[in-house]
PDB file of N, CA and C in Angstrom:
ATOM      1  N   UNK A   1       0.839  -1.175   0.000  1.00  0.00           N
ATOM      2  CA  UNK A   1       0.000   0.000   0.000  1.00  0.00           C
ATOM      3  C   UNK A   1       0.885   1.239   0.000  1.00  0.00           C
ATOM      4  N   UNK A   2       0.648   2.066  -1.302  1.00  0.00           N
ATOM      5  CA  UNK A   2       1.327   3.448  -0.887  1.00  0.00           C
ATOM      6  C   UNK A   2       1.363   4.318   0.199  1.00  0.00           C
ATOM      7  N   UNK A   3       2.040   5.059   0.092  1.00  0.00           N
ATOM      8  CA  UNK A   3       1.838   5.957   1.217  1.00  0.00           C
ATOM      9  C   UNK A   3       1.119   7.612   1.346  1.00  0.00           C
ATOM     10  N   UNK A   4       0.584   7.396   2.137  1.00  0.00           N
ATOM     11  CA  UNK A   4      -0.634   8.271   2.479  1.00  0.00           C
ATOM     12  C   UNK A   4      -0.959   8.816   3.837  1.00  0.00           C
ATOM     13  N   UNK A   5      -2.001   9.652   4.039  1.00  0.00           N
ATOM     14  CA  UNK A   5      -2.418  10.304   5.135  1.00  0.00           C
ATOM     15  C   UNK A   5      -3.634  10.936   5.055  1.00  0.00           C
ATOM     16  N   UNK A   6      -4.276  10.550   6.523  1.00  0.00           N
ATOM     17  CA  UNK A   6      -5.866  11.633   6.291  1.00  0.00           C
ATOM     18  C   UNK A   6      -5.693  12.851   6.084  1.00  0.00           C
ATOM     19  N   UNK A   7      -4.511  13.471   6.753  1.00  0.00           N
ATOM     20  CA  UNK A   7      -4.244  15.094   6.847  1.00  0.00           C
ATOM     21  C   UNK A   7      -3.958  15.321   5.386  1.00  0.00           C
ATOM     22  N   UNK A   8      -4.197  16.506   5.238  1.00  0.00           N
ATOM     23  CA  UNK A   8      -3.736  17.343   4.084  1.00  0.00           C
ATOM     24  C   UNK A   8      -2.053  17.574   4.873  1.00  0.00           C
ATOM     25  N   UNK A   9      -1.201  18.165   3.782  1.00  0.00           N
ATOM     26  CA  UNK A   9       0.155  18.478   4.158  1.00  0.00           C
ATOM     27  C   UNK A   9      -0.658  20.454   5.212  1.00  0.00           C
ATOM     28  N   UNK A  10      -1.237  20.747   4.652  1.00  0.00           N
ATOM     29  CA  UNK A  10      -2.336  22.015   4.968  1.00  0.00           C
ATOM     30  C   UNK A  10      -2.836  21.942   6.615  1.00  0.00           C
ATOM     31  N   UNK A  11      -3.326  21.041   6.652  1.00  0.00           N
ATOM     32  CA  UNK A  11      -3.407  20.746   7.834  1.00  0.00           C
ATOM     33  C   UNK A  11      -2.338  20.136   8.875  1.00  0.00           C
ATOM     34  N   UNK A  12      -1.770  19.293   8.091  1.00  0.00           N
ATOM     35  CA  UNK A  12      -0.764  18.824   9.411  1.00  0.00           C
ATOM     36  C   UNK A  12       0.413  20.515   9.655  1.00  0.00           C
ATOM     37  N   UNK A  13       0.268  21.174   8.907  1.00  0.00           N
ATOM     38  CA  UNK A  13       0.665  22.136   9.124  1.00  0.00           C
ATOM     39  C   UNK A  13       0.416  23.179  10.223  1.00  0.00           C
ATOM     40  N   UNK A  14      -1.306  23.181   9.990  1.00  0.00           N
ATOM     41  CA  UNK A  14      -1.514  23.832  10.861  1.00  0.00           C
ATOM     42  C   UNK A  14      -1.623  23.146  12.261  1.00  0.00           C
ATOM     43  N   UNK A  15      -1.140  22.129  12.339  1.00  0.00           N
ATOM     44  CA  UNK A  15      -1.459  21.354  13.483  1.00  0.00           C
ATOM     45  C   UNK A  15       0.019  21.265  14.574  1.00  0.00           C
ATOM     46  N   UNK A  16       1.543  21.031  13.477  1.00  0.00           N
ATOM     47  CA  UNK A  16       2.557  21.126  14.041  1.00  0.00           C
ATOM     48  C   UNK A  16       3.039  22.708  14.645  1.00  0.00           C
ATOM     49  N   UNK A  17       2.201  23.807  13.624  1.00  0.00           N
ATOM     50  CA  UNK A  17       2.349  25.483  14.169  1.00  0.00           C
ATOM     51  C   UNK A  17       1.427  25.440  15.507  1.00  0.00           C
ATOM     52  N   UNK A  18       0.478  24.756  15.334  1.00  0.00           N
ATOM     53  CA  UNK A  18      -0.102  24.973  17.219  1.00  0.00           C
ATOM     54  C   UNK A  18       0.691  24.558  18.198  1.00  0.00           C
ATOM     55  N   UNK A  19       1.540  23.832  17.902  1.00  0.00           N
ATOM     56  CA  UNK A  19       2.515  22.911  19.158  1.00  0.00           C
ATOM     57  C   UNK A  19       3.851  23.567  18.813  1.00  0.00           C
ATOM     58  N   UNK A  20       3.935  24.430  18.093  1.00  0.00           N
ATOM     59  CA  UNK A  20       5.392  25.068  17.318  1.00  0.00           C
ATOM     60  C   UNK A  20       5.451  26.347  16.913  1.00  0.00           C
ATOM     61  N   UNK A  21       4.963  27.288  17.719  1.00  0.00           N
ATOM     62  CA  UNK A  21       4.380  28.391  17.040  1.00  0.00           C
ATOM     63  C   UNK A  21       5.725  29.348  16.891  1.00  0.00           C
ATOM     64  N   UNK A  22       7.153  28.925  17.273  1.00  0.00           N
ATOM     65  CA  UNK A  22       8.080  29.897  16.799  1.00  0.00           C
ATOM     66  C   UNK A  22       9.068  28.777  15.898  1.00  0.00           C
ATOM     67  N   UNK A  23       8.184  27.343  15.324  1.00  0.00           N
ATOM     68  CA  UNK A  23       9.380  26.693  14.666  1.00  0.00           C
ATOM     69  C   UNK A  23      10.332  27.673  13.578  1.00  0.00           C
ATOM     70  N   UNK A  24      11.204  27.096  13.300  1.00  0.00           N
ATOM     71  CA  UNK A  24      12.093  27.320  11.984  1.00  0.00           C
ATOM     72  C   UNK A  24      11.118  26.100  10.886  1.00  0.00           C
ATOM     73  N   UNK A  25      10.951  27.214   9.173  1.00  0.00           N
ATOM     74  CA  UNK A  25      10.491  26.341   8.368  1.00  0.00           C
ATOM     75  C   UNK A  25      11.041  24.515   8.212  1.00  0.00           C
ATOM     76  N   UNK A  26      12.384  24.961   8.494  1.00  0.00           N
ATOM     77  CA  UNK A  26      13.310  23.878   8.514  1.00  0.00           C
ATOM     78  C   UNK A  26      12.835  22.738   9.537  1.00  0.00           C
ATOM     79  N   UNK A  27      12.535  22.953  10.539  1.00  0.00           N
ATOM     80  CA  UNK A  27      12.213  22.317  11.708  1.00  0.00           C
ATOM     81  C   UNK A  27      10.584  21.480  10.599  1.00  0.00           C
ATOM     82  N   UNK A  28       9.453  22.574  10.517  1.00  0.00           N
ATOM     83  CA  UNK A  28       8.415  21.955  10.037  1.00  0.00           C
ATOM     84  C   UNK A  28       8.577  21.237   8.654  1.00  0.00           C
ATOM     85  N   UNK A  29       9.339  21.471   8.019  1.00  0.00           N
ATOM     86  CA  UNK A  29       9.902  20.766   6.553  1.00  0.00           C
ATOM     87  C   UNK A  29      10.362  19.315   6.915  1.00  0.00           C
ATOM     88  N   UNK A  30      10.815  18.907   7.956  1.00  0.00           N
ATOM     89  CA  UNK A  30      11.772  18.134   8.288  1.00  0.00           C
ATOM     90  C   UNK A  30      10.666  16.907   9.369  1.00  0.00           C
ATOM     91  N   UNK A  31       9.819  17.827   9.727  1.00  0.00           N
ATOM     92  CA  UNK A  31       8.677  17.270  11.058  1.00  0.00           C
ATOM     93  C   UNK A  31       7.359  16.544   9.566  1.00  0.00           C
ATOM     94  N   UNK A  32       7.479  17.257   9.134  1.00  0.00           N
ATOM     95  CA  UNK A  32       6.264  16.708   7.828  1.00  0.00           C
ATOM     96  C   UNK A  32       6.999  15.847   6.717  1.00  0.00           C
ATOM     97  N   UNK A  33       8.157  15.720   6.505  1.00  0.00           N
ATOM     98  CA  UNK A  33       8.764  15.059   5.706  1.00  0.00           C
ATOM     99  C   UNK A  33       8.794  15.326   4.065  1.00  0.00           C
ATOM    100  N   UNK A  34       8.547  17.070   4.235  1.00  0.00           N
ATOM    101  CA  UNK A  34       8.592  17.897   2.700  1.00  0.00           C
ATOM    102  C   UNK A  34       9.883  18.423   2.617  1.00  0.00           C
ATOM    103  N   UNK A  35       9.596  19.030   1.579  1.00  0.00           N
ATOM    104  CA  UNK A  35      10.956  20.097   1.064  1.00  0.00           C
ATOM    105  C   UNK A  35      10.493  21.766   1.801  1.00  0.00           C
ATOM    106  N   UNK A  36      11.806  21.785   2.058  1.00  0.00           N
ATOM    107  CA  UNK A  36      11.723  23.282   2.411  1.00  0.00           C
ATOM    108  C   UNK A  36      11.002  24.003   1.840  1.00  0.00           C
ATOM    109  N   UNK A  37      10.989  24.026   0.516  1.00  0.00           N
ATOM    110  CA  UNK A  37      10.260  24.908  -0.393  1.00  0.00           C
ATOM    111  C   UNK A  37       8.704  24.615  -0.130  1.00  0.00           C
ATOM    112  N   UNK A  38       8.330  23.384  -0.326  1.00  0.00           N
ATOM    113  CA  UNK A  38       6.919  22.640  -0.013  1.00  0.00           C
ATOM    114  C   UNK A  38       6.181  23.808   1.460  1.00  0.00           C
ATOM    115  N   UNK A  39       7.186  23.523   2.690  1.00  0.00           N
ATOM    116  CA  UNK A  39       6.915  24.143   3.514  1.00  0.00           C
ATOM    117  C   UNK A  39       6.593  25.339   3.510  1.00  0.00           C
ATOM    118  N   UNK A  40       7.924  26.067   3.178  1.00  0.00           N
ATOM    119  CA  UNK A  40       7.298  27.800   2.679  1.00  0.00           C
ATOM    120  C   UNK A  40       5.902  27.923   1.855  1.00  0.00           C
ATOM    121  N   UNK A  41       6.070  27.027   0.647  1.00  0.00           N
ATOM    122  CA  UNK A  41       4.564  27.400   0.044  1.00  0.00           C
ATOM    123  C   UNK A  41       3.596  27.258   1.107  1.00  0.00           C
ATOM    124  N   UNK A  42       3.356  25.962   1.844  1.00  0.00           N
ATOM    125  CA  UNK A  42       2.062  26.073   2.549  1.00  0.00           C
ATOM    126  C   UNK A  42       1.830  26.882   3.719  1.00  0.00           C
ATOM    127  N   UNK A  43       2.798  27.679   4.416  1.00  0.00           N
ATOM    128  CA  UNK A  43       2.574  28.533   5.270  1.00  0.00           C
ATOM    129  C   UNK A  43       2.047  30.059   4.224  1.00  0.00           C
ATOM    130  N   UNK A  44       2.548  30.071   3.317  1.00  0.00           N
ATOM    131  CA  UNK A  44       1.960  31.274   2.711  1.00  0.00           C
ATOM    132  C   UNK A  44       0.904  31.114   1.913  1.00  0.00           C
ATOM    133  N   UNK A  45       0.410  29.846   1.527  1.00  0.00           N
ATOM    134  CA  UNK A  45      -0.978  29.956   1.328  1.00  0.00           C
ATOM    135  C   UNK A  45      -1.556  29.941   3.234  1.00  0.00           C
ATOM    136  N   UNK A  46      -1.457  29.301   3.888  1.00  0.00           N
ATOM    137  CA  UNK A  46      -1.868  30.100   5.114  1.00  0.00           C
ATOM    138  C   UNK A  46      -1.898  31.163   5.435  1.00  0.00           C
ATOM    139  N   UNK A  47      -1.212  32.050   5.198  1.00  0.00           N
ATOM    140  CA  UNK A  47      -0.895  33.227   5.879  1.00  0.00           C
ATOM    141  C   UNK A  47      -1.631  34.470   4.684  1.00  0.00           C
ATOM    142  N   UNK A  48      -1.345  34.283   3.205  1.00  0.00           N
ATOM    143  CA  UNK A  48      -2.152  34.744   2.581  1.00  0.00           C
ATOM    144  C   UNK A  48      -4.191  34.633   2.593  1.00  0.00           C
ATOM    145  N   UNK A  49      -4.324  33.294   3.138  1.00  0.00           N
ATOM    146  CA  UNK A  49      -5.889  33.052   3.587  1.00  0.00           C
ATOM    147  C   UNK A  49      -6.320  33.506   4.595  1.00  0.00           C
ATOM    148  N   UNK A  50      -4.891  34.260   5.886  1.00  0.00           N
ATOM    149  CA  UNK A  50      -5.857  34.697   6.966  1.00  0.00           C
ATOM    150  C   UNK A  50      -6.171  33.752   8.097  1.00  0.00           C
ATOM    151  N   UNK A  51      -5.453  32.040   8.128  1.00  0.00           N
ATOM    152  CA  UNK A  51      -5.388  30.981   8.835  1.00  0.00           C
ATOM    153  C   UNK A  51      -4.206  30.958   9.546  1.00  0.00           C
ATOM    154  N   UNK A  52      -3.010  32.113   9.430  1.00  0.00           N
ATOM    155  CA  UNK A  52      -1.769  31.815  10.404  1.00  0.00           C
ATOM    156  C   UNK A  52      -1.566  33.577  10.056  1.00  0.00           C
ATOM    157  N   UNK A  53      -1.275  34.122  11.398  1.00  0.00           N
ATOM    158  CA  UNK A  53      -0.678  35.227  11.324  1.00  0.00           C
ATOM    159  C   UNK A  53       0.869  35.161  11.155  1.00  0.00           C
ATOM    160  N   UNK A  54       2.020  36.039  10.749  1.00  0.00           N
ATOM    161  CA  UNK A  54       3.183  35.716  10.644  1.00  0.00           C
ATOM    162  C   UNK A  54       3.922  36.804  11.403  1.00  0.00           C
ATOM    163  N   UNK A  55       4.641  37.079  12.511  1.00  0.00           N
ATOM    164  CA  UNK A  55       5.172  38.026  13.717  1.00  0.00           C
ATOM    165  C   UNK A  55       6.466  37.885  13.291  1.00  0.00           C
ATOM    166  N   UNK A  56       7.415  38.983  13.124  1.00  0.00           N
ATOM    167  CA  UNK A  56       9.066  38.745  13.241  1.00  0.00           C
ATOM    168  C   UNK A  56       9.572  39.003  14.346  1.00  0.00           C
ATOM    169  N   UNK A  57      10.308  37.847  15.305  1.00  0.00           N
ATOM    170  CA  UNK A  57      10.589  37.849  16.268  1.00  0.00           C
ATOM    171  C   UNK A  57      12.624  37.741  16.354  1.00  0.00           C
ATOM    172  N   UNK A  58      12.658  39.297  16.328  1.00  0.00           N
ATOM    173  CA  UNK A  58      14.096  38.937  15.822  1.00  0.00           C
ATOM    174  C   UNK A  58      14.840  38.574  14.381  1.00  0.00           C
ATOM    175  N   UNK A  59      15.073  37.556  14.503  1.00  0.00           N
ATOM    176  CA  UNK A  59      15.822  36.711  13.092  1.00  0.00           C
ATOM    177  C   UNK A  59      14.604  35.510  13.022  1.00  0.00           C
ATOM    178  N   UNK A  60      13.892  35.251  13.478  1.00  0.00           N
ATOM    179  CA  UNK A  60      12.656  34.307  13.255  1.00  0.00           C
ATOM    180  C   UNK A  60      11.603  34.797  13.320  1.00  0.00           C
ATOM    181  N   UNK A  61      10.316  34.153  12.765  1.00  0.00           N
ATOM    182  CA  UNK A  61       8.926  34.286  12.947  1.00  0.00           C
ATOM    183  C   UNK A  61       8.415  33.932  13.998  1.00  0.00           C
ATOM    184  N   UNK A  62       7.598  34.014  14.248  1.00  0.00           N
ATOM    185  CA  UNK A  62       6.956  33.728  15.398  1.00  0.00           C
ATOM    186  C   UNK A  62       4.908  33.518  14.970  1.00  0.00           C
ATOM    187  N   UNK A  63       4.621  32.281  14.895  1.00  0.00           N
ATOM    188  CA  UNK A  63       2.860  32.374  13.971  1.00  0.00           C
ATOM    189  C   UNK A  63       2.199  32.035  15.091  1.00  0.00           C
ATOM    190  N   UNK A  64       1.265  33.005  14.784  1.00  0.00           N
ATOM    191  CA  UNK A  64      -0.601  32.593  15.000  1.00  0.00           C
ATOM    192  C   UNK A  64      -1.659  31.880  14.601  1.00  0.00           C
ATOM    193  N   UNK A  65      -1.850  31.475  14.967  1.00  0.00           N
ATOM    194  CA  UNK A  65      -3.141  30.161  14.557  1.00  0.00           C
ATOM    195  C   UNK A  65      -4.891  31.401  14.975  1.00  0.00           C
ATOM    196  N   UNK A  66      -5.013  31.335  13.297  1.00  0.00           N
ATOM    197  CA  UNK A  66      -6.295  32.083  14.020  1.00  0.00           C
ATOM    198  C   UNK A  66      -7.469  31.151  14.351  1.00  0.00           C
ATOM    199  N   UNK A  67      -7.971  30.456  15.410  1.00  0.00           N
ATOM    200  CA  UNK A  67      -8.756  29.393  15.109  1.00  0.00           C
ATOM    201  C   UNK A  67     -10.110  29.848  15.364  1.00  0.00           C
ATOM    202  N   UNK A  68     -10.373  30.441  15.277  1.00  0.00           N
ATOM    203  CA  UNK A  68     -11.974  30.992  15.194  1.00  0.00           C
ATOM    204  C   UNK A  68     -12.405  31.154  13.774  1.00  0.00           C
ATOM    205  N   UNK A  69     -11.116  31.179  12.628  1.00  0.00           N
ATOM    206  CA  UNK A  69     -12.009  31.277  11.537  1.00  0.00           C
ATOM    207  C   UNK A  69     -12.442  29.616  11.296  1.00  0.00           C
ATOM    208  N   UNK A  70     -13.432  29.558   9.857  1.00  0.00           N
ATOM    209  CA  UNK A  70     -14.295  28.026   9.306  1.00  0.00           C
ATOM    210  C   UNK A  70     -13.456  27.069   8.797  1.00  0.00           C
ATOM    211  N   UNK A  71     -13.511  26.403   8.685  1.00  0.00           N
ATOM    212  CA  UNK A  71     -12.586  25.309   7.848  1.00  0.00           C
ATOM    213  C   UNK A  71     -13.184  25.478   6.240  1.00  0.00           C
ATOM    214  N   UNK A  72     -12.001  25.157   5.739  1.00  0.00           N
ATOM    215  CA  UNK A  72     -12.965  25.497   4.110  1.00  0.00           C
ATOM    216  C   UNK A  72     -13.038  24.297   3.907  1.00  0.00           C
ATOM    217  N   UNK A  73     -13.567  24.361   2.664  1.00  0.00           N
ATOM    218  CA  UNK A  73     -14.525  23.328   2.350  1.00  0.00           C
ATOM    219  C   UNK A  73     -16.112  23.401   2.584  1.00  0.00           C
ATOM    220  N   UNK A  74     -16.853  22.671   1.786  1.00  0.00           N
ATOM    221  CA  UNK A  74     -18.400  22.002   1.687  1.00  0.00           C
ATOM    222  C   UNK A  74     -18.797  21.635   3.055  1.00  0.00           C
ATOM    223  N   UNK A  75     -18.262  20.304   3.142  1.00  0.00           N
ATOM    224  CA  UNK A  75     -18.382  19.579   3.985  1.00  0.00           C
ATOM    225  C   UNK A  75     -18.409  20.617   5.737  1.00  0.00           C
ATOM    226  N   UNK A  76     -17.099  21.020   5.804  1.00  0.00           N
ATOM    227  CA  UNK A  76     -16.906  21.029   7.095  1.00  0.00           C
ATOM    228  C   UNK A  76     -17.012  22.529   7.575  1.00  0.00           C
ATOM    229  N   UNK A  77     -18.185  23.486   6.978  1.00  0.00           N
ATOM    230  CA  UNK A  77     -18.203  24.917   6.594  1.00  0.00           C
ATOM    231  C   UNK A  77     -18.537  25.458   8.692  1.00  0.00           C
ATOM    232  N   UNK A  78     -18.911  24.538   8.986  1.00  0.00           N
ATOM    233  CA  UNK A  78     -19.889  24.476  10.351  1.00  0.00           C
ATOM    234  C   UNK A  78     -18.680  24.554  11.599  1.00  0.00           C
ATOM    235  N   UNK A  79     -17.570  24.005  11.256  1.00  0.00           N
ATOM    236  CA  UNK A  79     -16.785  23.731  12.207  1.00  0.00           C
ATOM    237  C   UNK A  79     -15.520  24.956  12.278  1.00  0.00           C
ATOM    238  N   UNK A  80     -14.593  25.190  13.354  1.00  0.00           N
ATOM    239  CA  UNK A  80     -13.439  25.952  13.114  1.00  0.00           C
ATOM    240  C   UNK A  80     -12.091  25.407  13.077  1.00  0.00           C
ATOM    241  N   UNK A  81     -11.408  26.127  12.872  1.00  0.00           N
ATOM    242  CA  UNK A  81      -9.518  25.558  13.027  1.00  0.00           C
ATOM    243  C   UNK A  81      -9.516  25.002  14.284  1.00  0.00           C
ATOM    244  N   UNK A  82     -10.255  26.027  15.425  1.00  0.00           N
ATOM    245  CA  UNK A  82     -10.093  25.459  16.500  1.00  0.00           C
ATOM    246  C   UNK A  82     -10.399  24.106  17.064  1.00  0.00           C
ATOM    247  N   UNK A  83     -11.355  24.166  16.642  1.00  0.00           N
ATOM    248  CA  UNK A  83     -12.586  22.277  16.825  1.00  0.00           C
ATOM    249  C   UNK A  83     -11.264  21.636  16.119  1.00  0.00           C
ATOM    250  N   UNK A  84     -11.071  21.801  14.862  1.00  0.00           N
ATOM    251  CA  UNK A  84      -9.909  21.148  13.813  1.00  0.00           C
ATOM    252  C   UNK A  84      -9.258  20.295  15.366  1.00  0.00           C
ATOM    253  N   UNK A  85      -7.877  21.708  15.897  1.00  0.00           N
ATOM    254  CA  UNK A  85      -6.707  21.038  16.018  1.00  0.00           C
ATOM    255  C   UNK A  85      -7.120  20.656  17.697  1.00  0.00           C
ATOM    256  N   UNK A  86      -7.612  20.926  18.516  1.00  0.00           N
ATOM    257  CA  UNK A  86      -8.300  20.912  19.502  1.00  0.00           C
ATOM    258  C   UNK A  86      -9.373  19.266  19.720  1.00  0.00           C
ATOM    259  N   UNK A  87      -9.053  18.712  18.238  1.00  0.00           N
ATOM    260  CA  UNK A  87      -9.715  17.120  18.132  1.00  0.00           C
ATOM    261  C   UNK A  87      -8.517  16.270  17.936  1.00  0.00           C
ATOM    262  N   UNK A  88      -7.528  17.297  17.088  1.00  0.00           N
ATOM    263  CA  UNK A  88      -6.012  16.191  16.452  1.00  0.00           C
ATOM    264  C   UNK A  88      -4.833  16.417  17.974  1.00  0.00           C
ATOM    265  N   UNK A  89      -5.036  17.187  18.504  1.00  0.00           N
ATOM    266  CA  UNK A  89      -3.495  17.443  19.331  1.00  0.00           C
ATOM    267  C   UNK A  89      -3.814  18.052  20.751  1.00  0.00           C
ATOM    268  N   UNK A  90      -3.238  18.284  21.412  1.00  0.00           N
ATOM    269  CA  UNK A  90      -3.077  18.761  22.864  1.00  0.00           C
ATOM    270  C   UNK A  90      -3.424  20.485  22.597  1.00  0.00           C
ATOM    271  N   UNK A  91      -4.786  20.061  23.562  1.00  0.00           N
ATOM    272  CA  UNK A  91      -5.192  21.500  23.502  1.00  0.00           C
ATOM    273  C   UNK A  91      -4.535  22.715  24.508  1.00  0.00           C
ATOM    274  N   UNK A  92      -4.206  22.110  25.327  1.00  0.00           N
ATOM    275  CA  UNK A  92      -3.041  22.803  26.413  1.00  0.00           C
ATOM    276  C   UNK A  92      -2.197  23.380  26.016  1.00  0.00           C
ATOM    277  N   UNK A  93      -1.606  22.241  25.701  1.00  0.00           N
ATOM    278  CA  UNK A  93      -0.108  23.395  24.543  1.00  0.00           C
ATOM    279  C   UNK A  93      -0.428  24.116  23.443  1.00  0.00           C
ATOM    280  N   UNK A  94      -1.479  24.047  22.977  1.00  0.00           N
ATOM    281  CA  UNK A  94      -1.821  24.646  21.781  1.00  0.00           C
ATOM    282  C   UNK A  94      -2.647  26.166  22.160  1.00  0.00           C
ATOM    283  N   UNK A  95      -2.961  26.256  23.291  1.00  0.00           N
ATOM    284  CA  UNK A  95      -3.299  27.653  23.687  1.00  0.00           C
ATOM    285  C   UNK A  95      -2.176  28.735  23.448  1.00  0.00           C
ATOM    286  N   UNK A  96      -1.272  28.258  23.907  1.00  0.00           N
ATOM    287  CA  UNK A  96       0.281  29.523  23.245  1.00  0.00           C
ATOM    288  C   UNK A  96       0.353  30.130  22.010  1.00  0.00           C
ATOM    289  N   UNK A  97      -0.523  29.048  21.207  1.00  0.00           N
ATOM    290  CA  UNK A  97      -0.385  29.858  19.756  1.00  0.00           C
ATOM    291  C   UNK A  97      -1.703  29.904  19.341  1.00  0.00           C
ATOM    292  N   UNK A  98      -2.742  30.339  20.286  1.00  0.00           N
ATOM    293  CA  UNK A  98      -4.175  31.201  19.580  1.00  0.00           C
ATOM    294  C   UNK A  98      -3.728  32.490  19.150  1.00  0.00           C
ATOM    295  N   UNK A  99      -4.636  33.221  18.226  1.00  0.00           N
ATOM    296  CA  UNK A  99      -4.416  34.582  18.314  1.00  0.00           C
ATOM    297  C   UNK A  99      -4.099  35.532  18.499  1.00  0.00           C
ATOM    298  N   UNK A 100      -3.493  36.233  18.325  1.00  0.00           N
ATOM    299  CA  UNK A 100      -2.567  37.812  19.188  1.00  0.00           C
ATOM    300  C   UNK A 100      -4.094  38.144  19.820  1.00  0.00           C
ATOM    301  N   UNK A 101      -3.918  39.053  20.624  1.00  0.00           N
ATOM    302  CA  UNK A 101      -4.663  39.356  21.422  1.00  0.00           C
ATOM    303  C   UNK A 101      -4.974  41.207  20.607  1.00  0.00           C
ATOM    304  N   UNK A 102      -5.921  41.443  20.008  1.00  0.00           N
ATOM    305  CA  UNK A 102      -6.309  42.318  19.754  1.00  0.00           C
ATOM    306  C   UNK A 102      -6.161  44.202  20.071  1.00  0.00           C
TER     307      UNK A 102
END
């Protein structure tokens, strides 16, 4: 059987930035088993959609998980990022990287 996964690379993305919210791309490239480049693209289709804020912290980023916005898609229009990663991972640790605070 090939190899596969329920997650989108999209999602496991946003799932390793909740538990990683100041990784190096390198770190998440390496944690998902893409190319660097792979990585950069999918944080900036995140970050261009409004699903990860991007903070410069120094010589690194530092991201936000906005999880109050919908999940796209048909199917799952009802639910949020939050429900999302808050079902896949440790919601404890994943409070560090909700939202900037307004």
């Amino acid at each position: 059987m090939g190899d596969w996964n329920f997650l989108t690379n999209h999602a496991r993305t946003l799932l390793f930035i909740s538990n990683n919210p100041d990784a190096r791309l390198r770190d998440l490239a390496a944690a998902l088993d893409i190319t660097e480049r792979a990585a950069f693209g999918i944080v900036a289709d995140l970050t261009d959609t409004g699903y990860v804020l991007k903070e410069r912290d120094g010589r690194r980023n530092r991201y936000y998980i906005q999880d109050h916005l919908p999940l796209r898609g048909t199917v799952s229009e009802q639910r949020t990022v939050g429900e999302l990663l808050d079902l896949l991972g440790d919601a404890k640790r994943r409070r560090k990287s909700r939202a900037r605070p307004a």
